[in-house]
Protein backbone atom coordinates (compact mmCIF):
# COMPACT_ATOMS: atom_id res chain seq x y z
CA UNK A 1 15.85 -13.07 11.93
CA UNK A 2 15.68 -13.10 15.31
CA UNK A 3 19.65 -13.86 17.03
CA UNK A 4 21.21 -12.56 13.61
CA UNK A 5 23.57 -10.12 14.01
CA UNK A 6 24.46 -7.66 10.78
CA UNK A 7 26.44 -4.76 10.31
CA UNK A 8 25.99 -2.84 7.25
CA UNK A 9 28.45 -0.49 5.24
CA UNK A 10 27.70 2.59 2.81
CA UNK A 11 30.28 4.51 1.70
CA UNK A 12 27.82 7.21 -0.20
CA UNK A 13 25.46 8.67 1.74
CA UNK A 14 24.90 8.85 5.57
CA UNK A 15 22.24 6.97 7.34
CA UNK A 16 19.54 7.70 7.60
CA UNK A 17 19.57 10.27 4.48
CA UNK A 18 20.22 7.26 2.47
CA UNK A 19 16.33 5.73 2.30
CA UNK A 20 17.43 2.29 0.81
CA UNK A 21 19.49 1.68 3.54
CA UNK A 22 17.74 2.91 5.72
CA UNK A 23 14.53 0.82 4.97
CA UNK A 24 16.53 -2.03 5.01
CA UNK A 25 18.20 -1.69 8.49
CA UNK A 26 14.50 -0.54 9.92
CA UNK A 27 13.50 -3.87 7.83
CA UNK A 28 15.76 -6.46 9.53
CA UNK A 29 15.75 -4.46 13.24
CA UNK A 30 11.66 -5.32 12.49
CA UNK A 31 12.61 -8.49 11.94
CA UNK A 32 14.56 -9.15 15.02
CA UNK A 33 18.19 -9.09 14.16
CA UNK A 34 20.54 -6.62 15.83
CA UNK A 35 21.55 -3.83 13.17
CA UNK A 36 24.62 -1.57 12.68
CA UNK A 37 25.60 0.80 10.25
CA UNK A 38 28.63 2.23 9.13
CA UNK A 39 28.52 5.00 6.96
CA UNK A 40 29.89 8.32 6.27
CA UNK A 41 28.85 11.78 8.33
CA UNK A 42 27.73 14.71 5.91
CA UNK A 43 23.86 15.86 4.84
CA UNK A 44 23.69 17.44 8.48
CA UNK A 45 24.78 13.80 9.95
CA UNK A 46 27.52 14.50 12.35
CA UNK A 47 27.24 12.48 15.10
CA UNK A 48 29.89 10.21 15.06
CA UNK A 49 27.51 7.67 16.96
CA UNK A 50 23.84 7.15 17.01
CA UNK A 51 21.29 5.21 18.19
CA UNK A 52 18.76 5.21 16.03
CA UNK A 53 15.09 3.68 16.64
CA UNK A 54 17.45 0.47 18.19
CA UNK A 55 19.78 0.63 15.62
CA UNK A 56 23.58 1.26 16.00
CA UNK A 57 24.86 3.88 13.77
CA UNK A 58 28.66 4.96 13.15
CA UNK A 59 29.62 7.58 11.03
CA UNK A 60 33.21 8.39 9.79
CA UNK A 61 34.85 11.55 8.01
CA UNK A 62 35.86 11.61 4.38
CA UNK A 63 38.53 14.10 3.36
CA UNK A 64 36.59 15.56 0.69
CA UNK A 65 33.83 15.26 -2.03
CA UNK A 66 35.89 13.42 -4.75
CA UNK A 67 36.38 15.01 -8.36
CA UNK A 68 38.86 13.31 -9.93
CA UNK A 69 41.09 10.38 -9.94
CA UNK A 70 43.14 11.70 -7.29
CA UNK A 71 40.10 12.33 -4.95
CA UNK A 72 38.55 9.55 -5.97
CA UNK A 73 42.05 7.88 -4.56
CA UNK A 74 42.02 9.63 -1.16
CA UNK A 75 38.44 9.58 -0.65
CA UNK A 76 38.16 5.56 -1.19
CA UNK A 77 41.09 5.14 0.93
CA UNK A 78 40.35 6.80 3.88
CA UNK A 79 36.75 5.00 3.87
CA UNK A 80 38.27 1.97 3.76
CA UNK A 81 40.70 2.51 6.59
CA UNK A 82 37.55 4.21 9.08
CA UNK A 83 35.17 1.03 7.31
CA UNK A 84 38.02 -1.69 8.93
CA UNK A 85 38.44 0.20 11.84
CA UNK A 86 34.62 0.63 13.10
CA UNK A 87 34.12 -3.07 11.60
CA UNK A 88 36.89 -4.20 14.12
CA UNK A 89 35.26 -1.66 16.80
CA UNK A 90 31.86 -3.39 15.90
CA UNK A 91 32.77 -6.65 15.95
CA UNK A 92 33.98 -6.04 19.73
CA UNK A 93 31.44 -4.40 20.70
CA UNK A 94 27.97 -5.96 19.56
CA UNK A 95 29.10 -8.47 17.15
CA UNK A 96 28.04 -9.59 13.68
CA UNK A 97 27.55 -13.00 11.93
CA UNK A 98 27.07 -11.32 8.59
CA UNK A 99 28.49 -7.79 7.07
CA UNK A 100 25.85 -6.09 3.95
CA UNK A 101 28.04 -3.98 1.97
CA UNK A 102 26.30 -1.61 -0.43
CA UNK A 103 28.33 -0.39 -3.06
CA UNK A 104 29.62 2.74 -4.68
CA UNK A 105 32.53 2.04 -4.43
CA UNK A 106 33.13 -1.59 -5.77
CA UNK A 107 36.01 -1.93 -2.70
CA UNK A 108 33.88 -3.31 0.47
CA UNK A 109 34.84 -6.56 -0.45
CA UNK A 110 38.45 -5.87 1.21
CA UNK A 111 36.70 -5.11 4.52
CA UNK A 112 34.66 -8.32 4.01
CA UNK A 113 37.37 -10.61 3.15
CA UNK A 114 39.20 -9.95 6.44
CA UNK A 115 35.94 -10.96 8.34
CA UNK A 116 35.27 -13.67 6.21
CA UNK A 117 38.35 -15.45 7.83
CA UNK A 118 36.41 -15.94 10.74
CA UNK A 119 33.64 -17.53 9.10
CA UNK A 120 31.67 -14.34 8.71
CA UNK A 121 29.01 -14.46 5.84
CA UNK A 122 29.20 -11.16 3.14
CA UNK A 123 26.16 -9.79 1.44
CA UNK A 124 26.65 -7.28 -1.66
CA UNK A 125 23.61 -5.05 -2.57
CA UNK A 126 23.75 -3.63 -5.86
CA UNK A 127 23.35 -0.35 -5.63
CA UNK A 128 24.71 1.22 -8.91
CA UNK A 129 26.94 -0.32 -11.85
CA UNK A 130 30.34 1.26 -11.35
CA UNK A 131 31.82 0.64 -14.56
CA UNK A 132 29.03 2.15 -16.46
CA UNK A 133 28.77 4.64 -13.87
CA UNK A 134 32.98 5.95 -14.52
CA UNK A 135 31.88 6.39 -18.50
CA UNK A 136 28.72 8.40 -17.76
CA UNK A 137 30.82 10.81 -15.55
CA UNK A 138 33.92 10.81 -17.71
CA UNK A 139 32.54 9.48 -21.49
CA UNK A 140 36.21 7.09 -21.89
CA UNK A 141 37.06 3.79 -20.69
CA UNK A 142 40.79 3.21 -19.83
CA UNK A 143 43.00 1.59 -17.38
CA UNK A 144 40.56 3.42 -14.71
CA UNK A 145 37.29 1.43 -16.12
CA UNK A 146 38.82 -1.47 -16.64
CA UNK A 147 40.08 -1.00 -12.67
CA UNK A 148 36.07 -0.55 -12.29
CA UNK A 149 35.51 -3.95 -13.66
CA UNK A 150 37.96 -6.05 -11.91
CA UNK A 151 36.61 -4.37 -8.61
CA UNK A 152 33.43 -5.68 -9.59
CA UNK A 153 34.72 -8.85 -10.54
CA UNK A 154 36.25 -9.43 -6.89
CA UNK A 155 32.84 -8.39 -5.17
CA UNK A 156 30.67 -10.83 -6.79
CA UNK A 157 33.67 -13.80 -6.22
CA UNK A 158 33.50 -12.39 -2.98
CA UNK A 159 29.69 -12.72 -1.83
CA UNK A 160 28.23 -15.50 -0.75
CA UNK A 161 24.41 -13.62 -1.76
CA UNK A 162 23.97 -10.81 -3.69
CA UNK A 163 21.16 -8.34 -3.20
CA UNK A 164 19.64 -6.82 -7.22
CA UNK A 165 17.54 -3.57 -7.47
CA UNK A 166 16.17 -4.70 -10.49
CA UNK A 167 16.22 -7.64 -13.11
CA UNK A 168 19.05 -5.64 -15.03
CA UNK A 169 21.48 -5.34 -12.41
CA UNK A 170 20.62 -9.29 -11.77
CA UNK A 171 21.40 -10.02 -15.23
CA UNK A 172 24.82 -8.60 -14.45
CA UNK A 173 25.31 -10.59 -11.24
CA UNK A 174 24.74 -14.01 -13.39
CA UNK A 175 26.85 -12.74 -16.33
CA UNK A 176 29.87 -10.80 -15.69
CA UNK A 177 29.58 -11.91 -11.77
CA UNK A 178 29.10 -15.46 -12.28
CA UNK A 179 26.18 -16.06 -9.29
CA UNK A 180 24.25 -18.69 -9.37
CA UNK A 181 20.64 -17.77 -9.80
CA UNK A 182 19.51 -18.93 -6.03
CA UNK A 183 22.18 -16.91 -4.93
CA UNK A 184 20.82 -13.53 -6.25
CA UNK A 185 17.52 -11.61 -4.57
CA UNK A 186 16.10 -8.55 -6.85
CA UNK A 187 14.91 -6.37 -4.18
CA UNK A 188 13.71 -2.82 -5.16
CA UNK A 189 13.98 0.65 -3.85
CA UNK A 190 10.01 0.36 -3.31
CA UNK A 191 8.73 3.84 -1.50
CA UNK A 192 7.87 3.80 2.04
CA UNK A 193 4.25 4.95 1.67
CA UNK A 194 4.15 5.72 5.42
CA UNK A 195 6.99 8.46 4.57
CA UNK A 196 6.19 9.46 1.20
CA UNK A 197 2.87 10.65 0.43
CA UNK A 198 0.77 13.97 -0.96
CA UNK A 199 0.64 16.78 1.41
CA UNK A 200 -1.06 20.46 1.10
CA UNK A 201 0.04 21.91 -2.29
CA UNK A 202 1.96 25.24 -1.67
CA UNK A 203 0.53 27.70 -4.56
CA UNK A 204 3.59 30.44 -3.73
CA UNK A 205 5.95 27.22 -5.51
CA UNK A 206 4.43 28.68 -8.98
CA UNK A 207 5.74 32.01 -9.21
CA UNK A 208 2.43 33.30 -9.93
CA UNK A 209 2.44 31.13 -13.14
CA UNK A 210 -0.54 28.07 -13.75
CA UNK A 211 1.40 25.69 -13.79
CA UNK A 212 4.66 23.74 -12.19
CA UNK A 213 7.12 21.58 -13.57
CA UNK A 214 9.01 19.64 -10.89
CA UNK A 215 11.87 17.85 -10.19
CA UNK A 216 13.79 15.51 -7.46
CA UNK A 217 17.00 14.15 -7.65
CA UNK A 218 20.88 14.84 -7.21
CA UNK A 219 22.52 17.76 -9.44
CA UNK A 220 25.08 16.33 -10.50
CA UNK A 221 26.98 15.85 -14.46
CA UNK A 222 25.15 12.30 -15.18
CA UNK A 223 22.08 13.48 -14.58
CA UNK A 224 20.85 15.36 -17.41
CA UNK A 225 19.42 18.79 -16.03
CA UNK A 226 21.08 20.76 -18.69
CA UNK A 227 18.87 18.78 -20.98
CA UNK A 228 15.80 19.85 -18.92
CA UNK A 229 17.18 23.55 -18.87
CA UNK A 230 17.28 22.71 -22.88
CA UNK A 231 13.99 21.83 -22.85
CA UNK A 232 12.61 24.65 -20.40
CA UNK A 233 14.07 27.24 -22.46
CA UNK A 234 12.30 25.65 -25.77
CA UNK A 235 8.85 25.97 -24.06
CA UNK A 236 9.73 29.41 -22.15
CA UNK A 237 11.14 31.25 -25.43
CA UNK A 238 10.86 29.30 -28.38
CA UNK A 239 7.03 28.36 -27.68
CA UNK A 240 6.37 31.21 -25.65
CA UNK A 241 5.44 29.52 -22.67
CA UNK A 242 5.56 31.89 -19.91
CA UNK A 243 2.79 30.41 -17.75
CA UNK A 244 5.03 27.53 -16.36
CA UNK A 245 7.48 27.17 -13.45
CA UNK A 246 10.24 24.49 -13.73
CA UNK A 247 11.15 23.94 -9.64
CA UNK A 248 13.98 21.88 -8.81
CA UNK A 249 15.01 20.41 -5.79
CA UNK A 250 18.18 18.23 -4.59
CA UNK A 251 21.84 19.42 -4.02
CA UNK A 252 25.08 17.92 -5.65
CA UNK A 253 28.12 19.01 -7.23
CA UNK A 254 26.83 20.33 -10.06
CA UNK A 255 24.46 22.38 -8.32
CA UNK A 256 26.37 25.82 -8.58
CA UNK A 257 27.16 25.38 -12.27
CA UNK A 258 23.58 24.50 -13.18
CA UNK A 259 22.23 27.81 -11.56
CA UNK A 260 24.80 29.97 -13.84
CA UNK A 261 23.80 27.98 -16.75
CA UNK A 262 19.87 28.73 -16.02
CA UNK A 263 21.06 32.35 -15.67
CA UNK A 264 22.76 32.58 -18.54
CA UNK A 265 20.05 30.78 -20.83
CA UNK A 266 17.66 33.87 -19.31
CA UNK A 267 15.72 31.18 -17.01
CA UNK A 268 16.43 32.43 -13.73
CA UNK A 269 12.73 33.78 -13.07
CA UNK A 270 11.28 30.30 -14.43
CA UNK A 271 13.35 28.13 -13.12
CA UNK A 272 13.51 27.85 -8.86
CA UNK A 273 16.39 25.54 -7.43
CA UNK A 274 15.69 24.76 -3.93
CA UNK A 275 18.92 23.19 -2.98
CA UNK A 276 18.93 20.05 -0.88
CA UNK A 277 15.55 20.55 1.16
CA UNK A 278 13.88 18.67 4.00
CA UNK A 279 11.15 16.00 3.30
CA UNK A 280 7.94 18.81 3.62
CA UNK A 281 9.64 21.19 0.65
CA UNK A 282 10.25 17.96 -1.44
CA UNK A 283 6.68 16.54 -1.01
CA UNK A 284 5.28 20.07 -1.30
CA UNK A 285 6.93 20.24 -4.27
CA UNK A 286 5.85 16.78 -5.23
CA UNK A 287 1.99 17.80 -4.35
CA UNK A 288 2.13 21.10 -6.12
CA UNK A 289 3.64 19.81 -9.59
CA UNK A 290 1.64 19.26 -12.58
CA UNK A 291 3.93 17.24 -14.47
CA UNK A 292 6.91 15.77 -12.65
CA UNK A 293 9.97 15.15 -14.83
CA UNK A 294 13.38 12.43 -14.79
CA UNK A 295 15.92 14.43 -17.45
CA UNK A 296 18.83 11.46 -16.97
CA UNK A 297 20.45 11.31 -20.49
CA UNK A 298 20.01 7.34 -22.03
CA UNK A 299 23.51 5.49 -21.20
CA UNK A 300 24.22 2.11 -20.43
CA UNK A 301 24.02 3.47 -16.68
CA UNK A 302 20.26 5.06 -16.28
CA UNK A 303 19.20 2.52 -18.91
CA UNK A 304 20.24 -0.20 -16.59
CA UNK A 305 18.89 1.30 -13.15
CA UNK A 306 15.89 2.18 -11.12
CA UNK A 307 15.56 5.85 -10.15
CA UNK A 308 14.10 5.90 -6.83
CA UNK A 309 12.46 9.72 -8.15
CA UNK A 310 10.07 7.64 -10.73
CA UNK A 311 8.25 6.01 -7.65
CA UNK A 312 8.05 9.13 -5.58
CA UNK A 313 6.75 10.67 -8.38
CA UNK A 314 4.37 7.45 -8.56
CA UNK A 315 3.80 7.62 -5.17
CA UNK A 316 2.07 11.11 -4.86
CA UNK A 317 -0.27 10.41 -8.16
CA UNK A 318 2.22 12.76 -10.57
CA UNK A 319 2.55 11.91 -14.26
CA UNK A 320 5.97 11.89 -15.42
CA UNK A 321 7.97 12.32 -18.27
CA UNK A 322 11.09 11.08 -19.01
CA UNK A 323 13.50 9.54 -21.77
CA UNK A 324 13.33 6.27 -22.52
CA UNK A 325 14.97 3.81 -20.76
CA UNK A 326 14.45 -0.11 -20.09
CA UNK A 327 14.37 0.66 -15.84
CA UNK A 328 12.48 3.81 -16.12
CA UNK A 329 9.90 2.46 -18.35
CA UNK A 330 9.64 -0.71 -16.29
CA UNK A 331 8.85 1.34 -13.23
CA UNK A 332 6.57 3.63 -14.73
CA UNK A 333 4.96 1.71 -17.53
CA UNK A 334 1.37 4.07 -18.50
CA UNK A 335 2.77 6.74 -15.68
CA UNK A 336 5.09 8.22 -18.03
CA UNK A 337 5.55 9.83 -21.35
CA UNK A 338 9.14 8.73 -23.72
CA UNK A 339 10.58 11.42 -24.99
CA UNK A 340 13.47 10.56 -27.72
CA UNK A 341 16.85 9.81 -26.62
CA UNK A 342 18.32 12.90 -24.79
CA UNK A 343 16.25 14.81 -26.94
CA UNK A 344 15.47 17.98 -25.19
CA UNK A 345 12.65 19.31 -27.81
CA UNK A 346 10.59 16.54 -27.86
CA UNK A 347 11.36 16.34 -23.89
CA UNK A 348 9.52 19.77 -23.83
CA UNK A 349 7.30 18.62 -26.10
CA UNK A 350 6.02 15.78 -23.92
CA UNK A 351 5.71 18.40 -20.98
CA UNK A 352 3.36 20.36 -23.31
CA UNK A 353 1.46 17.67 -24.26
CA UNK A 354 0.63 16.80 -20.73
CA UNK A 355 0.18 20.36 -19.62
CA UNK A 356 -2.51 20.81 -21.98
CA UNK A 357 -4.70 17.63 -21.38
CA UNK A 358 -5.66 17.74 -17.56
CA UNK A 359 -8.01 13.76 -17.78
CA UNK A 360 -4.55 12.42 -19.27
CA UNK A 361 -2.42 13.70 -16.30
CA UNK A 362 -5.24 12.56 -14.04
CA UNK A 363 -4.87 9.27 -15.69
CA UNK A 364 -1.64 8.93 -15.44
CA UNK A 365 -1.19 9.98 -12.25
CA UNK A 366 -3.30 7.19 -10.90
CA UNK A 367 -1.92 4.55 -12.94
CA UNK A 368 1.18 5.51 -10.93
CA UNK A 369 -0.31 5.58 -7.47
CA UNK A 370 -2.08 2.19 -8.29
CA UNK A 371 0.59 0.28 -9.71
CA UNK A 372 2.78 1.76 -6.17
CA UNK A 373 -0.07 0.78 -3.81
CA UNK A 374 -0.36 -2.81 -5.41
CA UNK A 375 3.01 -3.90 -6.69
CA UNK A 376 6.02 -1.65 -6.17
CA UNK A 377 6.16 -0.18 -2.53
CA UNK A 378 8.84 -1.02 0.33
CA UNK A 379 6.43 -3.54 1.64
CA UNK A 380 6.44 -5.79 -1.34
CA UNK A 381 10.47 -6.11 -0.77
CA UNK A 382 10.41 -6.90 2.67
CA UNK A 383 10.10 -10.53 2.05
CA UNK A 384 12.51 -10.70 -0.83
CA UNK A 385 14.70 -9.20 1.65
CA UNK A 386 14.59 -11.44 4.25
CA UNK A 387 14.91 -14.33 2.31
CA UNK A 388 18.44 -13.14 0.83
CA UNK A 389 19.16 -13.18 4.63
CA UNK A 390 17.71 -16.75 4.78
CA UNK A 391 19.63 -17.41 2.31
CA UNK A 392 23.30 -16.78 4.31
CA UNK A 393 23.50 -18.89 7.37
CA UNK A 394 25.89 -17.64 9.66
């Protein structure tokens, strides 16, 4: 990679709280190519410039954490306007032979097809399936998912290589994007094992109860945690389960109206919500669980994708349960237990089950640690990454 030049835009997330990213900017800086980023501020990211570990990092504002069409509308917008203008600023500045976009939202293309006048090569990297995404968060279709599709549409015809997390989303790229096969790279969210790993459990996480439930991820409506409420209140009062602690940690915008709905179910003592939390709360969390869970409801989205919290889990030597979905049970294979489709009894169920046979969650647990250390961590992508880059000469 050495003499390539590549600047990379998220929309998302900032850099570097977004780990793919992230990994993949350290990745190619490793590899010798000169890296920048542009990407939103937020997440305690608000420096509006950054070097970072030789790696040039601009961050924009975004008017507002979209809700609805209308944010969705100004929010886009004004991250397209800061994406062209920093791209320009960029381009000045450092240079770049080839621009990575990472989507949500489906509209880096328009950014890339300016550039792309001047011979510059474009990358897409799957990150999530918009138009399945729209119906998880608002359960209809309409003129607004059928916008979601032709965006897609346009940001396959527009990449010259296009970068898969997993075989589904590569399916996707051949099928409704039209790639050609050579043209499209499955590289996975693999955990950095140098990042995440066990540390000292923290026995205060349990509430004075034996055992801990945990969970990592973003609060948000697709996500499924008032299915895991469901199911902690089933254990809790139905089965009479008072000896567990359900802790849950990650922020989003469902965070506040998750924490009156545990209230109001009469969970508030057994059910801790951290909030987003730095890396040593997460991984004590991590260390201190018994049985880590992945609530997402079964949709054509989180059937189709790789959660990046069923390898953390994996990483640290947790068994997991989860409902069962092609991705998730891909990832996980003998690390998890299926609970039924969005059922939240048998979900609860599963939880029991594991809770009350310590060899199987030892089992399990390294199963999941194994199949990381030997198939699934960030190191196994690196070369799959590089050769999507070998793939685009500039």
């Amino acid at each position: 990679m050495a003499g390539r030049k590549i600047l990379i835009i998220v929309e998302n997330l900032p850099v570097p709280f977004d780990r793919r990213v992230w990994q993949s900017a350290r990745t190619l800086h490793a590899a010798g190519a000169q890296v920048a980023i542009i990407c939103p501020t937020g997440k305690g990211y608000t420096e509006r410039y950054e070097l970072l570990e030789g790696i040039h990092v601009y961050r924009h504002p975004l008017p507002l954490d979209a809700g609805g069409a209308l944010g969705y509308l100004l929010e886009y917008g004004a991250a397209l306007v800061w994406e062209t203008l920093l791209s320009w600023k960029v381009l000045f500045r450092h240079g770049f032979d080839t621009l990575h976009g990472c989507n949500p939202p489906d509209l880096i293309f328009l950014v890339a097809w300016q550039f792309k006048l001047f011979g510059k090569r474009y990358i897409f990297d799957h990150h999530d399936i918009n138009p399945e995404l729209y119906e998880a968060k608002f359960n209809k279709r309409g003129f607004f998912w059928r916008l979601m599709c032709a965006f897609e549409w346009l940001t396959f015809k527009t990449a010259d290589t296009v970068i898969s997390t997993n075989e589904s989303y590569r399916k996707i790229a051949l099928e409704r994007g039209g790639k050609k096969p050579e043209d499209v790279f499955v590289v996975r969210s693999g955990p950095d094992l140098t990042r995440v790993k066990a540390v000292a459990p923290n026995p205060a996480l349990r509430n004075g109860r034996d055992f801990l439930v945990g969970y990592v991820g973003v609060m948000g409506d697709q996500e499924g945690i008032d299915l895991l409420l469901d199911a902690a209140r089933h254990l809790v009062f139905d089965q009479g389960r008072r000896d567990i602690q359900f802790v849950l940690v990650g922020g989003g915008p469902s965070l506040a109206a998750l924490q009156a709905l545990s209230e109001t179910m009469g969970l508030k003592d057994y059910v801790t919500f951290t909030g987003r939390a730095p890396d040593q709360t997460l991984f004590e969390v991590l260390s201190t669980a018994d049985v880590c869970v992945n609530p997402d409801r079964v949709n054509p989205m989180n059937d189709k994708s790789t959660m990046n919290k069923i390898l953390e889990y994996m990483a640290v030597g947790k068994p997991i349960v989860q409902f069962d979905v092609t991705e998730g049970r891909f990832s996980a294979q003998e690390a998890s237990l299926y609970a039924k489709a969005n059922d939240p009894v048998d979900f609860a169920d599963k939880i029991a089950e594991l809770l009350a046979d310590p060899a199987l969650r030892a089992r399990m647990g390294a199963f999941g640690r194994e199949r990381v250390e030997t198939k699934m961590a960030w190191t196994y992508e690196i070369p799959k990454l590089i050769a999507a880059y070998k793939n685009v000469r500039p």
